[in-house]
PDB file of N, CA and C in Angstrom:
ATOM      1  N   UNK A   1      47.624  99.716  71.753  1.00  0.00           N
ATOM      2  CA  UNK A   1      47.525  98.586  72.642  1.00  0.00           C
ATOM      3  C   UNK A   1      46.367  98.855  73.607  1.00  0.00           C
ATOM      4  N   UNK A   2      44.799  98.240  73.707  1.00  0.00           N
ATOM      5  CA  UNK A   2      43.939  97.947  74.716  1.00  0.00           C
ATOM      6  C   UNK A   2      44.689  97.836  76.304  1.00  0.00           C
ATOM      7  N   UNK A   3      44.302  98.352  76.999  1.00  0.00           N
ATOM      8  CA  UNK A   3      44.133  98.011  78.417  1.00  0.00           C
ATOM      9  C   UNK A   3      44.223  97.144  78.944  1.00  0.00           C
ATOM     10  N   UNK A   4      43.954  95.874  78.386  1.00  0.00           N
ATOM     11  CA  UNK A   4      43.630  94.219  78.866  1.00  0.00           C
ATOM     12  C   UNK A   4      45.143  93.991  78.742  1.00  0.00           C
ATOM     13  N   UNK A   5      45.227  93.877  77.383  1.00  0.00           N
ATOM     14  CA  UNK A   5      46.832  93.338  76.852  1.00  0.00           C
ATOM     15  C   UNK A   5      47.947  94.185  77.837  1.00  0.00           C
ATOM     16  N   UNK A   6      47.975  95.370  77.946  1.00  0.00           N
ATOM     17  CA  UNK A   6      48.907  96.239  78.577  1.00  0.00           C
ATOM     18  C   UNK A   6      48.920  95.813  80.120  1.00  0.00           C
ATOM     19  N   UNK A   7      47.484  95.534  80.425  1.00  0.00           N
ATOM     20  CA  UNK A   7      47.908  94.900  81.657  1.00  0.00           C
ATOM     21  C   UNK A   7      48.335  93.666  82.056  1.00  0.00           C
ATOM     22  N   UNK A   8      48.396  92.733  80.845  1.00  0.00           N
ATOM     23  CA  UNK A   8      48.900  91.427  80.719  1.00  0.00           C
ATOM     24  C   UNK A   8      50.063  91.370  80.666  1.00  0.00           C
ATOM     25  N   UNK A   9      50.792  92.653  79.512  1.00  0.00           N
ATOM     26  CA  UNK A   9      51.954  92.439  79.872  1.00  0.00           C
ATOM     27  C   UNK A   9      52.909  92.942  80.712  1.00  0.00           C
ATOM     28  N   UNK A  10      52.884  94.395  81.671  1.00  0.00           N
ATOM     29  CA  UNK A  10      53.199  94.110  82.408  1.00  0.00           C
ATOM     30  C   UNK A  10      53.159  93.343  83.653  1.00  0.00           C
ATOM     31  N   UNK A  11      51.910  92.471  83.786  1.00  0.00           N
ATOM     32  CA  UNK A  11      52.069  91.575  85.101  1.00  0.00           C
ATOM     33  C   UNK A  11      52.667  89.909  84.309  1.00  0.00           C
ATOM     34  N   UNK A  12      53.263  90.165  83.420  1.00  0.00           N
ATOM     35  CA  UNK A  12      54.104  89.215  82.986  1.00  0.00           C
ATOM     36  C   UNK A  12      55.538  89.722  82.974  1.00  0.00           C
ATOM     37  N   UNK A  13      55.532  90.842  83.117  1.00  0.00           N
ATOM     38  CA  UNK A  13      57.343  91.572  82.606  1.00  0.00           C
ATOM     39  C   UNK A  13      57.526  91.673  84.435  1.00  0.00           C
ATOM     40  N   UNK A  14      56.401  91.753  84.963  1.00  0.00           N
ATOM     41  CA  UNK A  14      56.625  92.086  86.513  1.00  0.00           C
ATOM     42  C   UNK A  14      57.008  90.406  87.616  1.00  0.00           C
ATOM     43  N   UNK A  15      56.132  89.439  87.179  1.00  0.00           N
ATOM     44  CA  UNK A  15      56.335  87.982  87.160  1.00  0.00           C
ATOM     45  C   UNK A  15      57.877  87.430  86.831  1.00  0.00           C
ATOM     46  N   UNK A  16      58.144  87.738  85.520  1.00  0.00           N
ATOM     47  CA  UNK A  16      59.557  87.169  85.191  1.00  0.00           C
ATOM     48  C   UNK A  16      60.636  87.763  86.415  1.00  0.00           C
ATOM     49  N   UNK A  17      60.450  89.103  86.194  1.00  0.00           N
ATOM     50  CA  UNK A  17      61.500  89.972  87.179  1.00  0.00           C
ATOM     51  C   UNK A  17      61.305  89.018  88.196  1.00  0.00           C
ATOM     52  N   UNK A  18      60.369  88.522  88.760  1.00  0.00           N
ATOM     53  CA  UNK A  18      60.608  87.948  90.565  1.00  0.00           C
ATOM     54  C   UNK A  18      61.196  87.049  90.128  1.00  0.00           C
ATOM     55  N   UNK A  19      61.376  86.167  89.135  1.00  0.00           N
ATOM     56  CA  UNK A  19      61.906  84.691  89.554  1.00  0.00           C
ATOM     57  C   UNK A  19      63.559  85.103  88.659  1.00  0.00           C
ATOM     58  N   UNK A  20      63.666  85.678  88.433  1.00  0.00           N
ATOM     59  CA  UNK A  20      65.296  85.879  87.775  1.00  0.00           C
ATOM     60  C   UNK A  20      66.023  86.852  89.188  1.00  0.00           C
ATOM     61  N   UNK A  21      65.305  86.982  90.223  1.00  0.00           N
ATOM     62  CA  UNK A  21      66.358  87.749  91.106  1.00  0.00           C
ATOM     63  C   UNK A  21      66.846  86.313  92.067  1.00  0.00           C
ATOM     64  N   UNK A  22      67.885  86.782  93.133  1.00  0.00           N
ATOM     65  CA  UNK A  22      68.585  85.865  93.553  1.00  0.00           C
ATOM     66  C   UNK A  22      67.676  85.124  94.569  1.00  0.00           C
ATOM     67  N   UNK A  23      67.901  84.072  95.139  1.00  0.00           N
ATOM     68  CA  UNK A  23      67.673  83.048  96.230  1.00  0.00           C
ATOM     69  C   UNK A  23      68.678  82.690  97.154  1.00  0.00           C
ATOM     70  N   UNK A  24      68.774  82.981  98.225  1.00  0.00           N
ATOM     71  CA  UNK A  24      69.175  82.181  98.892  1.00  0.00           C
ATOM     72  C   UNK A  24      69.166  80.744  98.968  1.00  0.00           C
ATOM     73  N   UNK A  25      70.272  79.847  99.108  1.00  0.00           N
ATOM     74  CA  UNK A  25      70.209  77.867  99.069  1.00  0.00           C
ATOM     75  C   UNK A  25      70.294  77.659 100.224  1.00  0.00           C
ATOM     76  N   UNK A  26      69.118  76.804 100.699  1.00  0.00           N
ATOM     77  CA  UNK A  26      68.912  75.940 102.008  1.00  0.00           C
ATOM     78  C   UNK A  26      70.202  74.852 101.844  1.00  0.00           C
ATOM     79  N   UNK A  27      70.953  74.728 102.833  1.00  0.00           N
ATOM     80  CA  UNK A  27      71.828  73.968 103.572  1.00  0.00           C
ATOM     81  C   UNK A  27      72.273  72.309 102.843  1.00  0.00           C
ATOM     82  N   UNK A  28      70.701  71.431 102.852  1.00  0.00           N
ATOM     83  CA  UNK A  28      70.422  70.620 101.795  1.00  0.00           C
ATOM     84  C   UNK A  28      71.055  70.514 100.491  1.00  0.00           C
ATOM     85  N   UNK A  29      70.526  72.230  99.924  1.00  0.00           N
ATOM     86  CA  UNK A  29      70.833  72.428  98.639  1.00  0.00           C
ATOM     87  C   UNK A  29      72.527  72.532  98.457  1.00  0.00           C
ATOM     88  N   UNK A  30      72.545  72.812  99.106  1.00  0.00           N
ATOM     89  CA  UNK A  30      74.830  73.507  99.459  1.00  0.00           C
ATOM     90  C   UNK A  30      75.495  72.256  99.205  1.00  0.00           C
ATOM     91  N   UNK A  31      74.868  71.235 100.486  1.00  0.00           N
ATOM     92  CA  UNK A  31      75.640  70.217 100.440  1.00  0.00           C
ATOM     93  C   UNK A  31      75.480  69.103  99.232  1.00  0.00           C
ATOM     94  N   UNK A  32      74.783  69.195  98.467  1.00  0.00           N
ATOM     95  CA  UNK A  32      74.594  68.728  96.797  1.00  0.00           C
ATOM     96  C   UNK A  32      75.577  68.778  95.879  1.00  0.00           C
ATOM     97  N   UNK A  33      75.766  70.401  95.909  1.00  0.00           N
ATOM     98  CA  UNK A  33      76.528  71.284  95.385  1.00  0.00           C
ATOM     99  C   UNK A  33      77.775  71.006  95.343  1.00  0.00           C
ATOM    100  N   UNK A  34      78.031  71.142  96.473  1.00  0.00           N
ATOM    101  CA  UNK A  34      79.465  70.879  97.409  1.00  0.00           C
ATOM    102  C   UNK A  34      79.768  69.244  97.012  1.00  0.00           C
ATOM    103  N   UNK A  35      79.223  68.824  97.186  1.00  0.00           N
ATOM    104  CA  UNK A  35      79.148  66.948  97.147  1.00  0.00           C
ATOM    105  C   UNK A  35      79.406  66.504  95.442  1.00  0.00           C
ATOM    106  N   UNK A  36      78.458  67.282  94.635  1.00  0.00           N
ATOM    107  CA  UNK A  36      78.748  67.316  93.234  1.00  0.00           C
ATOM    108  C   UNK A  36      80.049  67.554  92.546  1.00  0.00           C
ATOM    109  N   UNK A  37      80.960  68.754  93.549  1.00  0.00           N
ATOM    110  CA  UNK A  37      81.706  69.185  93.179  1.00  0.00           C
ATOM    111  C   UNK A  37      81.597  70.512  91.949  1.00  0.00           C
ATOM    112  N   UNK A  38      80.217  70.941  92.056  1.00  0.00           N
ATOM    113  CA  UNK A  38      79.654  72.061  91.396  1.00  0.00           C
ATOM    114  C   UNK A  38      79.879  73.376  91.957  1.00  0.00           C
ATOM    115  N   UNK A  39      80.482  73.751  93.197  1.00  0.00           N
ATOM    116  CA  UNK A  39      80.789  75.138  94.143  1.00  0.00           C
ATOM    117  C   UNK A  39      82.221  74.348  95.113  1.00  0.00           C
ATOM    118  N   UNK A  40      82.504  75.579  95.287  1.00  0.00           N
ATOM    119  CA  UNK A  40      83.825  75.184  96.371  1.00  0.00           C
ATOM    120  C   UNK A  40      83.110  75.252  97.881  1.00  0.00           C
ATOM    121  N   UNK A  41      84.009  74.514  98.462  1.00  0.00           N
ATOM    122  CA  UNK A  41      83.735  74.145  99.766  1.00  0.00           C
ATOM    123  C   UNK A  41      83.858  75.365 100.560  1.00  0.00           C
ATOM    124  N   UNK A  42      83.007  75.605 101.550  1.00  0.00           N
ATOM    125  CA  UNK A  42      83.016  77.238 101.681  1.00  0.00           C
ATOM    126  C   UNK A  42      84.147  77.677 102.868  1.00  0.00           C
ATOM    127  N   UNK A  43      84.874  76.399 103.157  1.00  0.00           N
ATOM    128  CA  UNK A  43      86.490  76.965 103.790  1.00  0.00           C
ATOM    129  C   UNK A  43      87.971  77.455 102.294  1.00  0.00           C
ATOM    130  N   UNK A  44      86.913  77.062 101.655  1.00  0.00           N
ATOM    131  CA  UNK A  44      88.351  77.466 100.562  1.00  0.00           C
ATOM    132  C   UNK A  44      87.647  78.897  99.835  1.00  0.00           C
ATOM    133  N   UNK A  45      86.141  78.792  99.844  1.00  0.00           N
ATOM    134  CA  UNK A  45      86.155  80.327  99.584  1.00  0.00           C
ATOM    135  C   UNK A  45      86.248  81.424 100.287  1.00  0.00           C
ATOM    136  N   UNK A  46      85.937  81.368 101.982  1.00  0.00           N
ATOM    137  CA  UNK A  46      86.589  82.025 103.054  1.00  0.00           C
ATOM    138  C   UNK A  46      88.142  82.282 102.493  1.00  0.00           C
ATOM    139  N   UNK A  47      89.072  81.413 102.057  1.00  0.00           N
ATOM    140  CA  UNK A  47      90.258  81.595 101.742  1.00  0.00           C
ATOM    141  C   UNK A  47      90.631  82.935 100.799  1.00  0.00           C
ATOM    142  N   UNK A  48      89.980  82.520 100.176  1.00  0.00           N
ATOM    143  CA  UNK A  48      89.771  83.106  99.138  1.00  0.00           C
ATOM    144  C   UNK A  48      89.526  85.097  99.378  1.00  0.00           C
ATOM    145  N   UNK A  49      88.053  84.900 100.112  1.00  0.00           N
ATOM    146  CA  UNK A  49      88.039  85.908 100.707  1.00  0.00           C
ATOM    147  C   UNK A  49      88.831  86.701 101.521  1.00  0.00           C
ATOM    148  N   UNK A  50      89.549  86.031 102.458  1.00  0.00           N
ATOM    149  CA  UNK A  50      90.755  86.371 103.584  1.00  0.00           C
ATOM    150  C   UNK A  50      91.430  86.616 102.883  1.00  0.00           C
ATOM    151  N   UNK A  51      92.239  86.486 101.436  1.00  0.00           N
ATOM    152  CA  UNK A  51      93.468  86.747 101.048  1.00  0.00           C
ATOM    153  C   UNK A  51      93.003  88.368 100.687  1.00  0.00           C
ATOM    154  N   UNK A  52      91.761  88.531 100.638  1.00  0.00           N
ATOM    155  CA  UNK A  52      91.863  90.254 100.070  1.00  0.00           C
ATOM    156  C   UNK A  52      92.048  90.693 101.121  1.00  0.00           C
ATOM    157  N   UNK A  53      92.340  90.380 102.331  1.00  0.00           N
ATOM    158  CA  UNK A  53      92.008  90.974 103.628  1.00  0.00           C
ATOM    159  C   UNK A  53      92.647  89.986 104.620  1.00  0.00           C
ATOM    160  N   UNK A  54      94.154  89.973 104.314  1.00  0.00           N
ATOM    161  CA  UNK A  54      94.827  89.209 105.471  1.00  0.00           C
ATOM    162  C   UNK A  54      94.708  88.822 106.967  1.00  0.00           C
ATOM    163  N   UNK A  55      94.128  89.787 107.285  1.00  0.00           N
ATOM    164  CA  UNK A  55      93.974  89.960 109.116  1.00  0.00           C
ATOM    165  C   UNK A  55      92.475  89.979 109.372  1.00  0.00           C
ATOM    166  N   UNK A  56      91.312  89.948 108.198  1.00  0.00           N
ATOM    167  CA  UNK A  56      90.208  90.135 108.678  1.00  0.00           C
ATOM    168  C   UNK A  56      89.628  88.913 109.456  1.00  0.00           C
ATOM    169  N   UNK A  57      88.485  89.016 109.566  1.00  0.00           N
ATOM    170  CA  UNK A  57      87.700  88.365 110.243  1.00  0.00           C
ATOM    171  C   UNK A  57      86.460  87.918 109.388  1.00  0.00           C
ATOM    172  N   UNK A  58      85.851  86.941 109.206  1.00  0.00           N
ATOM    173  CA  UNK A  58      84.265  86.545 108.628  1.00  0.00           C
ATOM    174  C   UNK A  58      83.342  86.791 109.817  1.00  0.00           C
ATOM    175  N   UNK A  59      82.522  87.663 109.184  1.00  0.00           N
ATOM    176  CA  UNK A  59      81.011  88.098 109.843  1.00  0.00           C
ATOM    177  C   UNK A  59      79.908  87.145 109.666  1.00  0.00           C
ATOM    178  N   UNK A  60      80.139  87.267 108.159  1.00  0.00           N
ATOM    179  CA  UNK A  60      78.598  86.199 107.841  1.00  0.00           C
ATOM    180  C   UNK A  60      78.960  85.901 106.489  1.00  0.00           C
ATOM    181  N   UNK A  61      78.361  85.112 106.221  1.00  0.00           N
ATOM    182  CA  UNK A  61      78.405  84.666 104.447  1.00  0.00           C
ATOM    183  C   UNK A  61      76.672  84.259 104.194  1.00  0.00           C
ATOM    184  N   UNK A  62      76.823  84.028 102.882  1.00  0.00           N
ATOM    185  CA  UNK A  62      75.840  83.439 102.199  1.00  0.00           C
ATOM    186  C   UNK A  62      75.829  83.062 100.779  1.00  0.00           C
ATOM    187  N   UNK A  63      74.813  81.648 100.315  1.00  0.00           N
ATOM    188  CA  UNK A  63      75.513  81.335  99.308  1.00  0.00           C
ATOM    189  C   UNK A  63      73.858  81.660  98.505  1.00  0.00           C
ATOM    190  N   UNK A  64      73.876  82.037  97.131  1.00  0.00           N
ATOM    191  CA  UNK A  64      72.857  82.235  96.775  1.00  0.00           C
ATOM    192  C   UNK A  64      72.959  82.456  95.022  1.00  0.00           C
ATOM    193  N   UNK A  65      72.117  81.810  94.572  1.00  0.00           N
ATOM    194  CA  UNK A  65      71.742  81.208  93.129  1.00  0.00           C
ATOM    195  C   UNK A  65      71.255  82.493  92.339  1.00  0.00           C
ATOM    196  N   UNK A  66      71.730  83.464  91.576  1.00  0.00           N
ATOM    197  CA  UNK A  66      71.708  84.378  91.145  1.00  0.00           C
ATOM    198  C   UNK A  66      71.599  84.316  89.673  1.00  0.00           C
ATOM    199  N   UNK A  67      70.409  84.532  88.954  1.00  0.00           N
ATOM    200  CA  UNK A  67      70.530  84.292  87.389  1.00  0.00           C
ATOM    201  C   UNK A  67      70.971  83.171  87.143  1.00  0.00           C
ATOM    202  N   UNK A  68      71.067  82.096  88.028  1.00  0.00           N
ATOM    203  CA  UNK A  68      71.259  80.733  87.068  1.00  0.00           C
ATOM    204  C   UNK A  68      73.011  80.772  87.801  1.00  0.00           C
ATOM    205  N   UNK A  69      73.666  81.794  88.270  1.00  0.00           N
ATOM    206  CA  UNK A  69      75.026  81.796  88.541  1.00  0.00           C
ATOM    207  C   UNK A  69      75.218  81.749  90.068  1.00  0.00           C
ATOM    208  N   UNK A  70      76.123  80.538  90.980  1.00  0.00           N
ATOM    209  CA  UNK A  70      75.937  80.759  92.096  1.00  0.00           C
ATOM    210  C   UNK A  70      77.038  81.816  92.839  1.00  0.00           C
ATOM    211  N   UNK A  71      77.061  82.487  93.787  1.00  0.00           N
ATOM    212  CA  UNK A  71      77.540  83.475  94.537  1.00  0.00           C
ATOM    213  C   UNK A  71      77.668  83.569  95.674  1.00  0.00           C
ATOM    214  N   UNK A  72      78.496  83.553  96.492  1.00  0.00           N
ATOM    215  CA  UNK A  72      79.254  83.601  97.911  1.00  0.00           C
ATOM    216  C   UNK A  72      79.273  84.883  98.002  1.00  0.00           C
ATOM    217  N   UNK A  73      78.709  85.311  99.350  1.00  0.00           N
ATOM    218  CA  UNK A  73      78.821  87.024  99.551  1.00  0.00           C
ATOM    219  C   UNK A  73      79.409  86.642 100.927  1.00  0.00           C
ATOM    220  N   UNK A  74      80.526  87.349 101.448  1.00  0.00           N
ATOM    221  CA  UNK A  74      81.200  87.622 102.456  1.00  0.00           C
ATOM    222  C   UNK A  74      80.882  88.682 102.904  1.00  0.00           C
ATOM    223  N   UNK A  75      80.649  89.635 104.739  1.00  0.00           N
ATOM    224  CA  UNK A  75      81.083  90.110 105.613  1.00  0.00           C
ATOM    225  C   UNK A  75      82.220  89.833 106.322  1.00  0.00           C
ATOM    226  N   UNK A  76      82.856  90.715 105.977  1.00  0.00           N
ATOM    227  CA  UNK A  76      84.440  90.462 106.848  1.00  0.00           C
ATOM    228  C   UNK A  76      84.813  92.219 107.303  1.00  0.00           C
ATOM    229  N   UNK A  77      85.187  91.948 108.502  1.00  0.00           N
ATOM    230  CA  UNK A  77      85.948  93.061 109.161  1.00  0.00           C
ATOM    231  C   UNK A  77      87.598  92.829 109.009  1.00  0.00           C
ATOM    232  N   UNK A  78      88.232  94.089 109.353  1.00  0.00           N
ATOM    233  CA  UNK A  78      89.742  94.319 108.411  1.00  0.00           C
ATOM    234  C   UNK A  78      90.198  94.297 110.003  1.00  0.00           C
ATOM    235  N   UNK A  79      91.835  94.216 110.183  1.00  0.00           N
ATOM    236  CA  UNK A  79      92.610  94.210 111.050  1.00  0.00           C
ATOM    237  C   UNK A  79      92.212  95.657 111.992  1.00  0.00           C
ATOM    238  N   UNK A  80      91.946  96.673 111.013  1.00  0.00           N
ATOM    239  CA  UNK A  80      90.954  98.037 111.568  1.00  0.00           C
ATOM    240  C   UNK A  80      90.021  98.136 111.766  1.00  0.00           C
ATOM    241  N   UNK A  81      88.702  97.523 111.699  1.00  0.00           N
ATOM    242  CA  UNK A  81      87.532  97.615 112.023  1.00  0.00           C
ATOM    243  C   UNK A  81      86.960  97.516 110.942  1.00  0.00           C
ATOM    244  N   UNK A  82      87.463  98.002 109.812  1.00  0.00           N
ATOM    245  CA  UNK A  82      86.472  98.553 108.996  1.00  0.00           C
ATOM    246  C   UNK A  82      86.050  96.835 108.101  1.00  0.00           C
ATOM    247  N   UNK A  83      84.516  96.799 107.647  1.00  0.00           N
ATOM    248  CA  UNK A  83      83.623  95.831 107.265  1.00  0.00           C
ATOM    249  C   UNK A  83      83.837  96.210 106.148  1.00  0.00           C
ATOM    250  N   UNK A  84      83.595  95.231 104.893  1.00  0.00           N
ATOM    251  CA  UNK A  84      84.141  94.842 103.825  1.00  0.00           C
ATOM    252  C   UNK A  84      83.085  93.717 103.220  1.00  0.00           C
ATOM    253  N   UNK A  85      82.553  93.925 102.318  1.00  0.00           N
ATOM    254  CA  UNK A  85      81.486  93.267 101.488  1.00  0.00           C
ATOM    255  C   UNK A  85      82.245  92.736 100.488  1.00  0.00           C
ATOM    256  N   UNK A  86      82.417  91.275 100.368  1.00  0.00           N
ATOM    257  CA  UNK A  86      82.890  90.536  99.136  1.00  0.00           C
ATOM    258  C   UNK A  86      81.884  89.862  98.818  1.00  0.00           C
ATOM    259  N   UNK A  87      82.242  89.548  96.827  1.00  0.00           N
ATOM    260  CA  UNK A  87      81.035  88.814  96.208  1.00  0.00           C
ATOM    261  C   UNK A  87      82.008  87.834  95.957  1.00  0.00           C
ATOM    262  N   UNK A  88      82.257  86.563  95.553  1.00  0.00           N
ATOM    263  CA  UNK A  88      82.876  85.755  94.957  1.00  0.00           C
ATOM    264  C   UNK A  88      82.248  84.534  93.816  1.00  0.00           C
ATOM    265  N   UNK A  89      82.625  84.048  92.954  1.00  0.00           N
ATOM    266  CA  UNK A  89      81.999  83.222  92.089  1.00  0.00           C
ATOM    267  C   UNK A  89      82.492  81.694  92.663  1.00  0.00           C
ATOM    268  N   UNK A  90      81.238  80.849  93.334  1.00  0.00           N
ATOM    269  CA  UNK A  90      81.148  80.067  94.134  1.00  0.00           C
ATOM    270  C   UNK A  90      81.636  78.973  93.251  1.00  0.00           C
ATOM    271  N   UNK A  91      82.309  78.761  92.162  1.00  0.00           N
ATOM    272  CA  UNK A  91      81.998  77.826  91.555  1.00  0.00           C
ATOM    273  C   UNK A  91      84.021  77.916  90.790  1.00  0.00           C
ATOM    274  N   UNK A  92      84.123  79.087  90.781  1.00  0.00           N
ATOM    275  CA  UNK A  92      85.721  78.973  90.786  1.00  0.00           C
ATOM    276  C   UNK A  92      86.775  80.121  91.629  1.00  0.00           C
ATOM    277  N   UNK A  93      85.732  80.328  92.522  1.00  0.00           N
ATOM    278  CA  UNK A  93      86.486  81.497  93.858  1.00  0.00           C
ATOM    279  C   UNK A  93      86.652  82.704  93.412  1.00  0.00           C
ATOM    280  N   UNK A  94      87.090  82.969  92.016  1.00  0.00           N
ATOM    281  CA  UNK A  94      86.828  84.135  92.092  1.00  0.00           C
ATOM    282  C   UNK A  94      86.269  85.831  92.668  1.00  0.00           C
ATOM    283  N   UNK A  95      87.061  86.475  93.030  1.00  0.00           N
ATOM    284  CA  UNK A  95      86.367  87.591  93.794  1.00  0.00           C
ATOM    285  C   UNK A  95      85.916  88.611  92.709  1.00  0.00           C
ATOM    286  N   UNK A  96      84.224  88.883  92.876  1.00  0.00           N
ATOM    287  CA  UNK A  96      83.652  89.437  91.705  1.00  0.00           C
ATOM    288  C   UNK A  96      83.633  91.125  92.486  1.00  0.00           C
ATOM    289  N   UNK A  97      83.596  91.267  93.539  1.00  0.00           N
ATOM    290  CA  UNK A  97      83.457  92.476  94.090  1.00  0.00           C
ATOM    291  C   UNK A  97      84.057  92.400  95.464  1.00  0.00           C
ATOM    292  N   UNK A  98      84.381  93.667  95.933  1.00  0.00           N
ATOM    293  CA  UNK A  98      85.218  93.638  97.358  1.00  0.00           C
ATOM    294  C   UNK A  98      85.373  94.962  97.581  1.00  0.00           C
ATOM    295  N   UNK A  99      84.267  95.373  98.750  1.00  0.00           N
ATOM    296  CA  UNK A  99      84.378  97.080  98.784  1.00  0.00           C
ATOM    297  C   UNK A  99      83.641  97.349 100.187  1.00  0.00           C
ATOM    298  N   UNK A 100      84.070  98.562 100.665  1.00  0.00           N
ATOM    299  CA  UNK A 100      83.763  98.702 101.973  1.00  0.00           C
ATOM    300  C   UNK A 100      82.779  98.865 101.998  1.00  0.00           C
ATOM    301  N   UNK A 101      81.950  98.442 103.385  1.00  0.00           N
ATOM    302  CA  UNK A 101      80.696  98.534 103.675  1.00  0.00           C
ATOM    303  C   UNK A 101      80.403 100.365 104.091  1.00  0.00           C
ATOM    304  N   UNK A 102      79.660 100.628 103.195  1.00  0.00           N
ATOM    305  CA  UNK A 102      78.966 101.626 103.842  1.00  0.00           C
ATOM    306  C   UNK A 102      78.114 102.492 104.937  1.00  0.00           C
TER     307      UNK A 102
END
């Protein structure tokens, strides 16, 4: 393989990689979503979240378009302090991950 081509293809293997990682959705975009009935309303995925964690608290969330799949990430603190990173699948609540923050 020439030099030219090798460098063609990795600044094509390097290109794809950026647009297949996640995005964050502007507000606009949510309420589409939400309105479509394509993601849950993000008091029922808070729910969702809280049930792994009865007494916690929500820090922050965010909703974000991942491979084509959308995703709710929770910050929540526990009745103890301790912070707690949930992933959930925005689209049937599902909790895909739920583990202490490091």
């Amino acid at each position: 393989m020439n030099r030219l081509t090798a460098f063609i293809l990795v600044t094509l293997i390097a290109f794809g990689a950026g647009l297949a990682q996640a995005r964050d959705l502007h507000r606009h975009e949510i309420k589409k979503l939400v309105d479509a009935g394509t993601i849950l309303p993000f008091d029922k995925l808070n729910e969702a979240a809280l049930a792994e964690h009865p007494d916690g608290t929500v820090i922050d969330t965010e909703l974000e378009d991942e491979y084509g799949k959308y995703r709710y990430k929770v910050d929540l603190r526990d009745a103890d302090g301790i912070e707690w990173d949930l992933e959930l699948d925005a689209v049937s609540g599902k909790v895909l991950k739920n583990h202490q923050d490091t």
